[in-house]
C-alpha atoms as a PDB file:
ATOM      1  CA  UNK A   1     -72.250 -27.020  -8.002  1.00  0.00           C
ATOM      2  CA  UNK A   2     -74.129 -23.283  -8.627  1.00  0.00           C
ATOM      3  CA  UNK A   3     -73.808 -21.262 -11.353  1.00  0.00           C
ATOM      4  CA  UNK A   4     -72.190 -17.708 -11.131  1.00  0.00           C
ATOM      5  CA  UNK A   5     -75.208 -15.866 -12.973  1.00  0.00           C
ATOM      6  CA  UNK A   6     -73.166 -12.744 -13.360  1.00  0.00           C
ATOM      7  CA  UNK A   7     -70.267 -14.883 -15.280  1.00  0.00           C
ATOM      8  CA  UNK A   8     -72.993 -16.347 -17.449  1.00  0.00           C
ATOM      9  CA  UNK A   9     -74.019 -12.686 -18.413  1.00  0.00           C
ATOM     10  CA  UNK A  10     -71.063 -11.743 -19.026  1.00  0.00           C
ATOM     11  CA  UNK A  11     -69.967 -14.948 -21.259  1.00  0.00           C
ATOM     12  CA  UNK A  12     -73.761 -13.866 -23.093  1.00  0.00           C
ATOM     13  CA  UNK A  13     -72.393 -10.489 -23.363  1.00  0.00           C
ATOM     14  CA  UNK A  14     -69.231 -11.394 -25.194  1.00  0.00           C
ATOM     15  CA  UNK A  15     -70.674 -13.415 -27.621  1.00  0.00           C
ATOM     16  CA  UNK A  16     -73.059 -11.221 -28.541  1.00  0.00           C
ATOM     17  CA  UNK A  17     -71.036  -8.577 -28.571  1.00  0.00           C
ATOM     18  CA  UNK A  18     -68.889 -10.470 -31.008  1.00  0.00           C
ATOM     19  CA  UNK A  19     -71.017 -11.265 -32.971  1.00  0.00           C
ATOM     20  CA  UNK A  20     -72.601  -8.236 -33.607  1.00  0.00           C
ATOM     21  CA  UNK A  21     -68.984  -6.587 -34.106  1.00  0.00           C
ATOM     22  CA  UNK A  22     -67.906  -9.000 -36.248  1.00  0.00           C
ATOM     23  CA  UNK A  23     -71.334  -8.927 -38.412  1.00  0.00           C
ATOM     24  CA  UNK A  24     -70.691  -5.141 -38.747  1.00  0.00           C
ATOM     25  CA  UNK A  25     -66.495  -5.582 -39.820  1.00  0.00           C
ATOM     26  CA  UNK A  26     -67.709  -8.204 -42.093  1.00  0.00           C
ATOM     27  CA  UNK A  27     -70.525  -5.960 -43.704  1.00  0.00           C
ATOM     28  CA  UNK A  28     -67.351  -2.587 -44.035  1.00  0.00           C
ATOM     29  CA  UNK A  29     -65.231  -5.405 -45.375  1.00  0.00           C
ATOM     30  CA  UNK A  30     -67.544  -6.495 -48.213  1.00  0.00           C
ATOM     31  CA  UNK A  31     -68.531  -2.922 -49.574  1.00  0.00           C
ATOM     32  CA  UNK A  32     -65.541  -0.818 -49.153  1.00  0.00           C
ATOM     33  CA  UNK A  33     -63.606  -3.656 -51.287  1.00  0.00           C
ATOM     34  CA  UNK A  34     -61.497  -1.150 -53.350  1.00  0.00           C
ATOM     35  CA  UNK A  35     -61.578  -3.157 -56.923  1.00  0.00           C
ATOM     36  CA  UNK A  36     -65.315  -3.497 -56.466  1.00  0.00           C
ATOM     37  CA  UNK A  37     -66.392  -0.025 -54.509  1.00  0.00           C
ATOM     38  CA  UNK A  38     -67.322   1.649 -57.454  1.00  0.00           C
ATOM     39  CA  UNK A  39     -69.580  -1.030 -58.905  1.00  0.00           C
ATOM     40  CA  UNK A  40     -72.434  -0.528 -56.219  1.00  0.00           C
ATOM     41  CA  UNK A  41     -75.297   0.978 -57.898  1.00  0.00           C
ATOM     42  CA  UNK A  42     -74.665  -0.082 -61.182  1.00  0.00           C
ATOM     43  CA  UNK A  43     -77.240  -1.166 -63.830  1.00  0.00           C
ATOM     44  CA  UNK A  44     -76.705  -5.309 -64.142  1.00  0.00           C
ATOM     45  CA  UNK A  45     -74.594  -4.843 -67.579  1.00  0.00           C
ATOM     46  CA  UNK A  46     -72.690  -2.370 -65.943  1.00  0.00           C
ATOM     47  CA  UNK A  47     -72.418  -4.516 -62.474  1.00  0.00           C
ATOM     48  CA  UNK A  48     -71.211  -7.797 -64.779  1.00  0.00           C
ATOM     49  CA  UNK A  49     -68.670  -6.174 -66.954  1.00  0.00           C
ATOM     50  CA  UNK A  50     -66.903  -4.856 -63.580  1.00  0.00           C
ATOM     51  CA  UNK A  51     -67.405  -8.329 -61.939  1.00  0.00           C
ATOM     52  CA  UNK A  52     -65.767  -9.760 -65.227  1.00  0.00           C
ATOM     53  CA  UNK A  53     -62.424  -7.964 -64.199  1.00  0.00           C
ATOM     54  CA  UNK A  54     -62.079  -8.506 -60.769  1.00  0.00           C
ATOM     55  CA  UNK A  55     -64.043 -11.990 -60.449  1.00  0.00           C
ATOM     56  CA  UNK A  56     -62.651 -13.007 -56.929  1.00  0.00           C
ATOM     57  CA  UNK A  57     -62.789  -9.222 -55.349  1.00  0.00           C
ATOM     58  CA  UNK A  58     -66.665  -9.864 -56.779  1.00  0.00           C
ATOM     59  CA  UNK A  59     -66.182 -13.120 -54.219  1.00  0.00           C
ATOM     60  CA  UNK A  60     -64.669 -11.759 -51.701  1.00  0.00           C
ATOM     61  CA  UNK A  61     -66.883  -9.017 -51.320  1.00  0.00           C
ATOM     62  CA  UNK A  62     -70.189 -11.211 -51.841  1.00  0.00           C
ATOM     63  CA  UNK A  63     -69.303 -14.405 -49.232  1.00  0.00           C
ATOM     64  CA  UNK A  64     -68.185 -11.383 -46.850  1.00  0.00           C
ATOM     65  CA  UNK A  65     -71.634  -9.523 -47.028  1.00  0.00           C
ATOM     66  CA  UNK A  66     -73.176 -12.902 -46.688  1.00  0.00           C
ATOM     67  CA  UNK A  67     -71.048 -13.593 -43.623  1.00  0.00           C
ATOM     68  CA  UNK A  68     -72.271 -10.687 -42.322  1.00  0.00           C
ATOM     69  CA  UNK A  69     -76.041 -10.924 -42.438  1.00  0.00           C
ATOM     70  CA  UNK A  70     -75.545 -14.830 -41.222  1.00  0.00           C
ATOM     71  CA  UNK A  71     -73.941 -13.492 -38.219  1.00  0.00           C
ATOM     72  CA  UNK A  72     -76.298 -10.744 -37.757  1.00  0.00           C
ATOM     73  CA  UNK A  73     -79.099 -13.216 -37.348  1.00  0.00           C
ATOM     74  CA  UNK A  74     -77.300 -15.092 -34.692  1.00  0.00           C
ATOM     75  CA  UNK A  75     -76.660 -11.539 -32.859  1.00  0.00           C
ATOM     76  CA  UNK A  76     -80.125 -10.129 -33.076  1.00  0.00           C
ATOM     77  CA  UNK A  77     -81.497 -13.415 -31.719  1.00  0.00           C
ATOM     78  CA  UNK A  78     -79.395 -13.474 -28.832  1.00  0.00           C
ATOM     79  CA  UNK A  79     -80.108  -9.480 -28.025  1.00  0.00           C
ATOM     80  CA  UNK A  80     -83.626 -10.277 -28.187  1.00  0.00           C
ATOM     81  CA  UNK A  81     -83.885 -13.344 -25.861  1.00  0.00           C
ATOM     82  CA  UNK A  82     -82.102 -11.170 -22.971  1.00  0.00           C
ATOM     83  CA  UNK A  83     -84.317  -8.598 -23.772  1.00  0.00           C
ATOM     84  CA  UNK A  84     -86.877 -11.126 -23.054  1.00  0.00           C
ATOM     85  CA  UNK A  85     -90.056  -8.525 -24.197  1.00  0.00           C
ATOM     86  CA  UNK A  86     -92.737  -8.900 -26.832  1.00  0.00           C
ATOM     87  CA  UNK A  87     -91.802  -5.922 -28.819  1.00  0.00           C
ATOM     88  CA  UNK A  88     -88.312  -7.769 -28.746  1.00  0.00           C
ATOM     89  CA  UNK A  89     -89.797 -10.974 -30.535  1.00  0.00           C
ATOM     90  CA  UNK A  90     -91.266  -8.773 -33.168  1.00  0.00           C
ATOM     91  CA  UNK A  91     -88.200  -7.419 -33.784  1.00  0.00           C
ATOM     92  CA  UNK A  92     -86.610 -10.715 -33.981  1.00  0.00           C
ATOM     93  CA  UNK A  93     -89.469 -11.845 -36.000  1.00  0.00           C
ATOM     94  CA  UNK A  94     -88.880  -8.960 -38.502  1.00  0.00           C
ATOM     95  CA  UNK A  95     -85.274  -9.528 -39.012  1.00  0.00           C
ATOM     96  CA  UNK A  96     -85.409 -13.109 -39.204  1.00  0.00           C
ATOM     97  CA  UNK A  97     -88.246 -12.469 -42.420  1.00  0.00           C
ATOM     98  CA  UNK A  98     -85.793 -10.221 -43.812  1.00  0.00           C
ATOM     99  CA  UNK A  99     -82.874 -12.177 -43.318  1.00  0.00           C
ATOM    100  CA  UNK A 100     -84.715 -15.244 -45.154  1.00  0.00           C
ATOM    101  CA  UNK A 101     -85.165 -12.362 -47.955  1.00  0.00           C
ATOM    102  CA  UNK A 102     -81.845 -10.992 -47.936  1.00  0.00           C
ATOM    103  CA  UNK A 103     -79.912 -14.576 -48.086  1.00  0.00           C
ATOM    104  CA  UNK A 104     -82.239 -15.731 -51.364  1.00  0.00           C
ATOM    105  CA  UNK A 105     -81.108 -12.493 -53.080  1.00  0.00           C
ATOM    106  CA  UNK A 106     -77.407 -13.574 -51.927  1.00  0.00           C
ATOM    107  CA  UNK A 107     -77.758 -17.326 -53.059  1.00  0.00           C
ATOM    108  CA  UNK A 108     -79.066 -15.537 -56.439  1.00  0.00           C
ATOM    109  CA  UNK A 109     -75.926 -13.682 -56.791  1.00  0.00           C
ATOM    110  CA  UNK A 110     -73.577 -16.651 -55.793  1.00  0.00           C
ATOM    111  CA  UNK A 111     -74.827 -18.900 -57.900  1.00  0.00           C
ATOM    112  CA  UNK A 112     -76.967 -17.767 -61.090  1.00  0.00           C
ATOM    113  CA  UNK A 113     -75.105 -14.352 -61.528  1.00  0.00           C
ATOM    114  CA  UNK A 114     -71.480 -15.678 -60.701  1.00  0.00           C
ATOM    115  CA  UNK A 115     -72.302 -18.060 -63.721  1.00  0.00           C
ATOM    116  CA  UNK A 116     -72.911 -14.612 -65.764  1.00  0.00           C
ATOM    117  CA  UNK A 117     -69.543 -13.276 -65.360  1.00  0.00           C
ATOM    118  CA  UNK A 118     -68.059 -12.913 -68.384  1.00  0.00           C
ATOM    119  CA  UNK A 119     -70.603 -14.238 -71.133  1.00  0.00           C
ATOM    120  CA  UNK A 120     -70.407 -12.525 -73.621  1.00  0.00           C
ATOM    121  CA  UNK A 121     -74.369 -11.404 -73.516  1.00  0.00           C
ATOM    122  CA  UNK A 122     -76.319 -12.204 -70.829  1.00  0.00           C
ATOM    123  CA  UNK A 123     -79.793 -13.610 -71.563  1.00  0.00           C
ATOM    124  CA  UNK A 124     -82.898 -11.483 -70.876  1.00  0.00           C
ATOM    125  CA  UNK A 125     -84.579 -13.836 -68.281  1.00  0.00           C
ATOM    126  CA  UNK A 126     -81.479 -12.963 -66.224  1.00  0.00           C
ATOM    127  CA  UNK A 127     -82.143  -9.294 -65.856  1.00  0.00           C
ATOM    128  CA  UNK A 128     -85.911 -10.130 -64.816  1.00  0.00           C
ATOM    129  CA  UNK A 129     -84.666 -12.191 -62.152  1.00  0.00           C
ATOM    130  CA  UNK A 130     -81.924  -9.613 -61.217  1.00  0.00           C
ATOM    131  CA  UNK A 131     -84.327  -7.345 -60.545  1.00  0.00           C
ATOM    132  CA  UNK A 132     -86.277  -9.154 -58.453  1.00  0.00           C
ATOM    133  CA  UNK A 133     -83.350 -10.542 -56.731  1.00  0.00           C
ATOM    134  CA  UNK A 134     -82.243  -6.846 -55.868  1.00  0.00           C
ATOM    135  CA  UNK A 135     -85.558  -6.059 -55.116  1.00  0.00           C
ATOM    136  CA  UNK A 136     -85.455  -8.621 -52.030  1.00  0.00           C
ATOM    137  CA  UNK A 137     -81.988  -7.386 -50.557  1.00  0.00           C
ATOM    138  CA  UNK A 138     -84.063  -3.827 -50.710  1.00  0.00           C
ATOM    139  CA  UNK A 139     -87.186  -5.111 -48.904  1.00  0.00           C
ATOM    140  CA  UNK A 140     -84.609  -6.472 -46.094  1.00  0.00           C
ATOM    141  CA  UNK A 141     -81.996  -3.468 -45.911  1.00  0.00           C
ATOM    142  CA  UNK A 142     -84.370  -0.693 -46.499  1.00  0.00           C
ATOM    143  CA  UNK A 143     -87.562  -1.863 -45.102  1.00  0.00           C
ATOM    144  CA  UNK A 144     -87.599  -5.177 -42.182  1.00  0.00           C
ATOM    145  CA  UNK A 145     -84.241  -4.712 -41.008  1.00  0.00           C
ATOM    146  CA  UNK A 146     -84.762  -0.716 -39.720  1.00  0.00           C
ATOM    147  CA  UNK A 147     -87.783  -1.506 -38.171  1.00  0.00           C
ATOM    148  CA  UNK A 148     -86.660  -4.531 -36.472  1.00  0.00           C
ATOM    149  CA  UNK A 149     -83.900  -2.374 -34.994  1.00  0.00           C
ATOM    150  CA  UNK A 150     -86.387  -0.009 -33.760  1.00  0.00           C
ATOM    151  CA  UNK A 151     -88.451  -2.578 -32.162  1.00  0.00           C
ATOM    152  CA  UNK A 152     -84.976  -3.803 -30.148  1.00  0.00           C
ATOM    153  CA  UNK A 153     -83.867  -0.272 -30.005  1.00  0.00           C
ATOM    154  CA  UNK A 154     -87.112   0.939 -28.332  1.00  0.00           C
ATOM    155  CA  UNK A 155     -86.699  -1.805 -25.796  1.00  0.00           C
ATOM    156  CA  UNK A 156     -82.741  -1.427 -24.848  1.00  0.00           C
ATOM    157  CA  UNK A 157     -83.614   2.283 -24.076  1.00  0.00           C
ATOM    158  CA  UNK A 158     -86.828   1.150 -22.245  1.00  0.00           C
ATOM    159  CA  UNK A 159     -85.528  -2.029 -20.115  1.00  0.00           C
ATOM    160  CA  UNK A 160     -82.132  -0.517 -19.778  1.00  0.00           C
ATOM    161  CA  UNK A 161     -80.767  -4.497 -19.399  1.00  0.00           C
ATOM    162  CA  UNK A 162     -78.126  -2.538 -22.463  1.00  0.00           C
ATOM    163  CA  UNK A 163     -76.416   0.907 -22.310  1.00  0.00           C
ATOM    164  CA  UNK A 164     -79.278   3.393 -23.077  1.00  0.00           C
ATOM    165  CA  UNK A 165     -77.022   5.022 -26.099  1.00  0.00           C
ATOM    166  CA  UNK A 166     -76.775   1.706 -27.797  1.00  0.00           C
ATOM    167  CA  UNK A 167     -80.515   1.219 -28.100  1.00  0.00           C
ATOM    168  CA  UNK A 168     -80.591   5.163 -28.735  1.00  0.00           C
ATOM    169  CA  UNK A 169     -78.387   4.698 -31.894  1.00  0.00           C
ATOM    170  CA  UNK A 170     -80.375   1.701 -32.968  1.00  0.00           C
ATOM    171  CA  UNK A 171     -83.157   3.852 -33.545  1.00  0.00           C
ATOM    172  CA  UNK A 172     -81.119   6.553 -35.243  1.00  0.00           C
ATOM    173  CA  UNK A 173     -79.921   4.305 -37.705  1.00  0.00           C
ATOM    174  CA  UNK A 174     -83.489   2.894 -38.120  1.00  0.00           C
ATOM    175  CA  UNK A 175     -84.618   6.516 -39.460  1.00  0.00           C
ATOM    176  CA  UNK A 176     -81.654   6.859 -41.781  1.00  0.00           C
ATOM    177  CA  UNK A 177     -83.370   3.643 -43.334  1.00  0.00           C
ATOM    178  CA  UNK A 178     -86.363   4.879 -43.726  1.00  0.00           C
ATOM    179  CA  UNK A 179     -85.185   8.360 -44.864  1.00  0.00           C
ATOM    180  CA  UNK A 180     -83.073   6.954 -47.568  1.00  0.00           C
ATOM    181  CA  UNK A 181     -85.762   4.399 -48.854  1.00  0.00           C
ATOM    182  CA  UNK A 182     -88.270   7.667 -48.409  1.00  0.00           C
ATOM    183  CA  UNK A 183     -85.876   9.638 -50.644  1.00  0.00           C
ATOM    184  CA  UNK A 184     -84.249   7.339 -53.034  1.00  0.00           C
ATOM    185  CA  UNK A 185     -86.576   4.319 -53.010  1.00  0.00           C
ATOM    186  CA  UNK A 186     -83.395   1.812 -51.894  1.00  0.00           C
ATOM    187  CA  UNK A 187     -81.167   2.077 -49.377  1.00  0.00           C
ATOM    188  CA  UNK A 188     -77.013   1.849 -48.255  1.00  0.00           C
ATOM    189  CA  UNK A 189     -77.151  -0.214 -45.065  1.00  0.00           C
ATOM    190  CA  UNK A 190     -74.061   0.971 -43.709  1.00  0.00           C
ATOM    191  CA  UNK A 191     -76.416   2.699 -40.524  1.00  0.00           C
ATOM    192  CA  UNK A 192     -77.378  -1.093 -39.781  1.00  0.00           C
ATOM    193  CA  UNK A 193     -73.856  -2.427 -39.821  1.00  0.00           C
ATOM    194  CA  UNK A 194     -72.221   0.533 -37.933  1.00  0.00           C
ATOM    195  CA  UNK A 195     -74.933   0.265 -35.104  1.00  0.00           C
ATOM    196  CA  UNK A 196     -74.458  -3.325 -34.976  1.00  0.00           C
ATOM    197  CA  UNK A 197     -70.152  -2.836 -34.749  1.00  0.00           C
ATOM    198  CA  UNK A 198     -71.072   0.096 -32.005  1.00  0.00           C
ATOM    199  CA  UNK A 199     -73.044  -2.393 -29.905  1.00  0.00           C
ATOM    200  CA  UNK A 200     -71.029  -5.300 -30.080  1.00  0.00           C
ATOM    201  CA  UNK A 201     -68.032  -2.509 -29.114  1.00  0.00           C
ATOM    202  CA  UNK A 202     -70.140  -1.896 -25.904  1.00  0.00           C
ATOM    203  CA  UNK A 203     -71.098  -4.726 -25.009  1.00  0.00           C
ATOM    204  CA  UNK A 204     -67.542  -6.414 -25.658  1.00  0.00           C
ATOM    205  CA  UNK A 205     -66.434  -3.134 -23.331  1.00  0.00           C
ATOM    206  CA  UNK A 206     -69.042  -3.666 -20.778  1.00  0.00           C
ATOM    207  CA  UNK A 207     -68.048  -4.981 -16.866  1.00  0.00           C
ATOM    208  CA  UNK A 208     -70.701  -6.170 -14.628  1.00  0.00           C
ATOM    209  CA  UNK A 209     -70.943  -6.154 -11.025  1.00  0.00           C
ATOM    210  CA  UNK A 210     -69.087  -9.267  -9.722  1.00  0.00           C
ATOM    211  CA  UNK A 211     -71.815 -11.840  -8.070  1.00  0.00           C
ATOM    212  CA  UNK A 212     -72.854 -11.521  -4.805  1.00  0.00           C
ATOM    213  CA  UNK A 213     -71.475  -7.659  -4.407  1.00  0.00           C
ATOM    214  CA  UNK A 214     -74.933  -6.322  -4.176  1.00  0.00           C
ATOM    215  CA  UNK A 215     -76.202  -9.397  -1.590  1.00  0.00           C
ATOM    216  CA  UNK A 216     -72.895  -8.423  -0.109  1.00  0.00           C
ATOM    217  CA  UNK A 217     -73.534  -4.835   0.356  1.00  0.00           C
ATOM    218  CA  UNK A 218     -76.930  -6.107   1.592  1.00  0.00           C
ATOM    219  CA  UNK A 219     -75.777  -7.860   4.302  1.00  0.00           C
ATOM    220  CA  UNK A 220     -73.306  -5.280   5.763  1.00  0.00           C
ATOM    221  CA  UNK A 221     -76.547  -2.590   6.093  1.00  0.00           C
ATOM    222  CA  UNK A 222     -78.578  -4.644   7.609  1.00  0.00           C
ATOM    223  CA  UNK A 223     -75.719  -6.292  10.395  1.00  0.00           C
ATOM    224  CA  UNK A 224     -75.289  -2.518  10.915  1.00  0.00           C
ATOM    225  CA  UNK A 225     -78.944  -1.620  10.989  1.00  0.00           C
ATOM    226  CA  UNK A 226     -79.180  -4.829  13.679  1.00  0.00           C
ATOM    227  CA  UNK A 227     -76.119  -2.924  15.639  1.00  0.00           C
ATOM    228  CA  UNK A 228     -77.699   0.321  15.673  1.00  0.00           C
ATOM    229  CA  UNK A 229     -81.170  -0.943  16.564  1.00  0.00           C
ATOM    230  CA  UNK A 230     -82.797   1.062  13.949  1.00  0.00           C
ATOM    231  CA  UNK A 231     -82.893   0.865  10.554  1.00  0.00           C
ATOM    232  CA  UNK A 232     -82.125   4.269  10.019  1.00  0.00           C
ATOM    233  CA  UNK A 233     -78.559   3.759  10.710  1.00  0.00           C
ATOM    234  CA  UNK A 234     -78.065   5.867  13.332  1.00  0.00           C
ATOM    235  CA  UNK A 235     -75.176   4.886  15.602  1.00  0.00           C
ATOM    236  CA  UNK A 236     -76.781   7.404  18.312  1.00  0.00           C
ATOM    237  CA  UNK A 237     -79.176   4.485  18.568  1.00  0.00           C
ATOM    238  CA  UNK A 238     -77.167   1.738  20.163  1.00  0.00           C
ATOM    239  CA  UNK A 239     -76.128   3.694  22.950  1.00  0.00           C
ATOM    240  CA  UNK A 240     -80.062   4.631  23.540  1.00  0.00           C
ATOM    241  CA  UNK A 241     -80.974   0.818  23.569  1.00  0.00           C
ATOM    242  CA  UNK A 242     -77.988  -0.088  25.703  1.00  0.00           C
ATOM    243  CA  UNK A 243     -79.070   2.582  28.276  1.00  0.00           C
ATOM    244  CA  UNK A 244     -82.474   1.853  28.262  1.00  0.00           C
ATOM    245  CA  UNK A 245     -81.730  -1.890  29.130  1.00  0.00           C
ATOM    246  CA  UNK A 246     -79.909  -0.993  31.643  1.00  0.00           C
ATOM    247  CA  UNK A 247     -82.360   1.204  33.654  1.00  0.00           C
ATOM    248  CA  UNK A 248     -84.021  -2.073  33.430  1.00  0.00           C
ATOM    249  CA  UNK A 249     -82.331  -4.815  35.130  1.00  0.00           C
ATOM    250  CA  UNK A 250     -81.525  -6.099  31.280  1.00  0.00           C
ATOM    251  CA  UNK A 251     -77.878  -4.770  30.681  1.00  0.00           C
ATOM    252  CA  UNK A 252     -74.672  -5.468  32.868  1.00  0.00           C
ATOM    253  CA  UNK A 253     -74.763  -5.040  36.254  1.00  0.00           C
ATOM    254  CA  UNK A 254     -78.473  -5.545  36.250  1.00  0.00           C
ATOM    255  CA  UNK A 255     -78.958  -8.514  38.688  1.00  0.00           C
ATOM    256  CA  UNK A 256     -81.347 -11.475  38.589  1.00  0.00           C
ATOM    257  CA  UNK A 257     -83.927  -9.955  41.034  1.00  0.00           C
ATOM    258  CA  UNK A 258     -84.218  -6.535  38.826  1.00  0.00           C
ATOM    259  CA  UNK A 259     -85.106  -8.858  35.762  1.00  0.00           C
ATOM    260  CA  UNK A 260     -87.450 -10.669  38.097  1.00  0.00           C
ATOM    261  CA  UNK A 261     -89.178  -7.451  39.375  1.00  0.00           C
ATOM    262  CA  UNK A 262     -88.923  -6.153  35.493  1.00  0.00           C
ATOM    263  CA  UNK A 263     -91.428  -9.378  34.505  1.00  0.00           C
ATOM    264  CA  UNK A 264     -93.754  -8.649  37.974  1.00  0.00           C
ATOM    265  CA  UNK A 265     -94.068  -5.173  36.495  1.00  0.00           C
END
């Protein structure tokens, strides 16, 4: 039994897609949490005391950023294997390292800082730890993960195997990295996620050629270059073949002794 490559693309194409989309909802999800949303950019103090009074929006909003990165690593990998190039695998390579990054930060925050929510005073080795904790997400959101999109992004636009505009937006939300870590030494991924929710959009969106339509379309030019005796496609052709066999001995009406006098010529 053979396997319809163009439904295996697709299939590929809907589970990346969904997991990209889903990586960028997720992402949304977690930061736009409305008891929580005005806690980003906090000092630690500051960031605990609002944790204290909405502990499971703190929850919800952590395990759903978490989800989000998890899932981005599982879409990234599969957009660079059908990319299938070496600047892809750098790319890949990049986000994975900054994923690894990203997730200690987030097992920090689970774990050690959930466990500060509301003590009374938090020890010092806690904000030492904090900051290097925060200083990992940074290194992944600012820094690895914008260039690993431009890597992939210079590569969709280049192979076109993905819409052109998706790898185009890639690399514009690659420089709003950069620019913000430029101007503000950090940086609010929402770029990342948003190009990721785009392209899993697009690709969820996206309808192949059914398989075989191009081998189809093929094989109907060349029967009719066969009928027209010249690959040009020019109908005026047959005729001129036709009548030429004819004058000798070849077409109907020709008899046996005209093809016999055709092969003593």
């Amino acid at each position: 039994m053979t396997r319809d490559p163009s439904s295996a693309a697709r299939r590929r194409d809907r589970i990346t897609g969904s997991l990209f989309l889903t990586s960028g909802i997720l992402f949304v999800l977690g930061v736009l949490n409305p008891a929580v949303i005005g806690s980003w950019g906090d000092s630690p103090g500051q960031a605990l005391a609002s944790a204290f009074g909405h502990k499971a929006a703190w929850y919800a909003s952590t395990w759903l950023i978490t989800l989000s990165v998890v899932a981005g690593i599982a879409a990234v990998t599969m957009l660079a294997r059908s990319l299938r190039t070496d600047l892809a695998r750098v790319g890949l390579a990049l986000y994975l390292a900054g994923a690894a990054l990203v997730l200690a930060s987030m097992t920090f925050e689970l774990t050690v800082t959930s466990s500060q929510i509301g003590v009374p005073v938090a020890p010092d080795w806690y904000f030492g730890i904090e900051q290097w904790s925060d200083g990992l997400a940074t290194a992944f959101f600012a820094l690895l993960a914008p260039a690993a999109m431009a890597c992939l992004g210079v590569e969709m636009v280049r192979t076109r195997r993905l819409p052109a505009w998706t790898g185009i937006v890639f690399l514009v939300a690659a420089v709003l990295l950069f620019g913000q870590y430029a101007a503000f030494r950090g940086a609010l991924p929402f770029p990342q996620f948003l190009a990721f929710a785009a392209l899993g959009a697009a690709l969820l969106a996206r309808r192949r050629r059914p398989a075989g339509a191009g081998a189809r379309a093929g094989a109907r030019a060349g029967a009719g270059a066969v009928l027209d005796g010249d690959p040009d496609g020019d109908p005026a052709d047959t005729a001129g073949v036709l009548g030429r066999a004819e004058d000798q001995g070849i077409g109907p009406g020709g008899g046996p002794e005209r093809f016999g006098d055709l092969i003593e010529q």
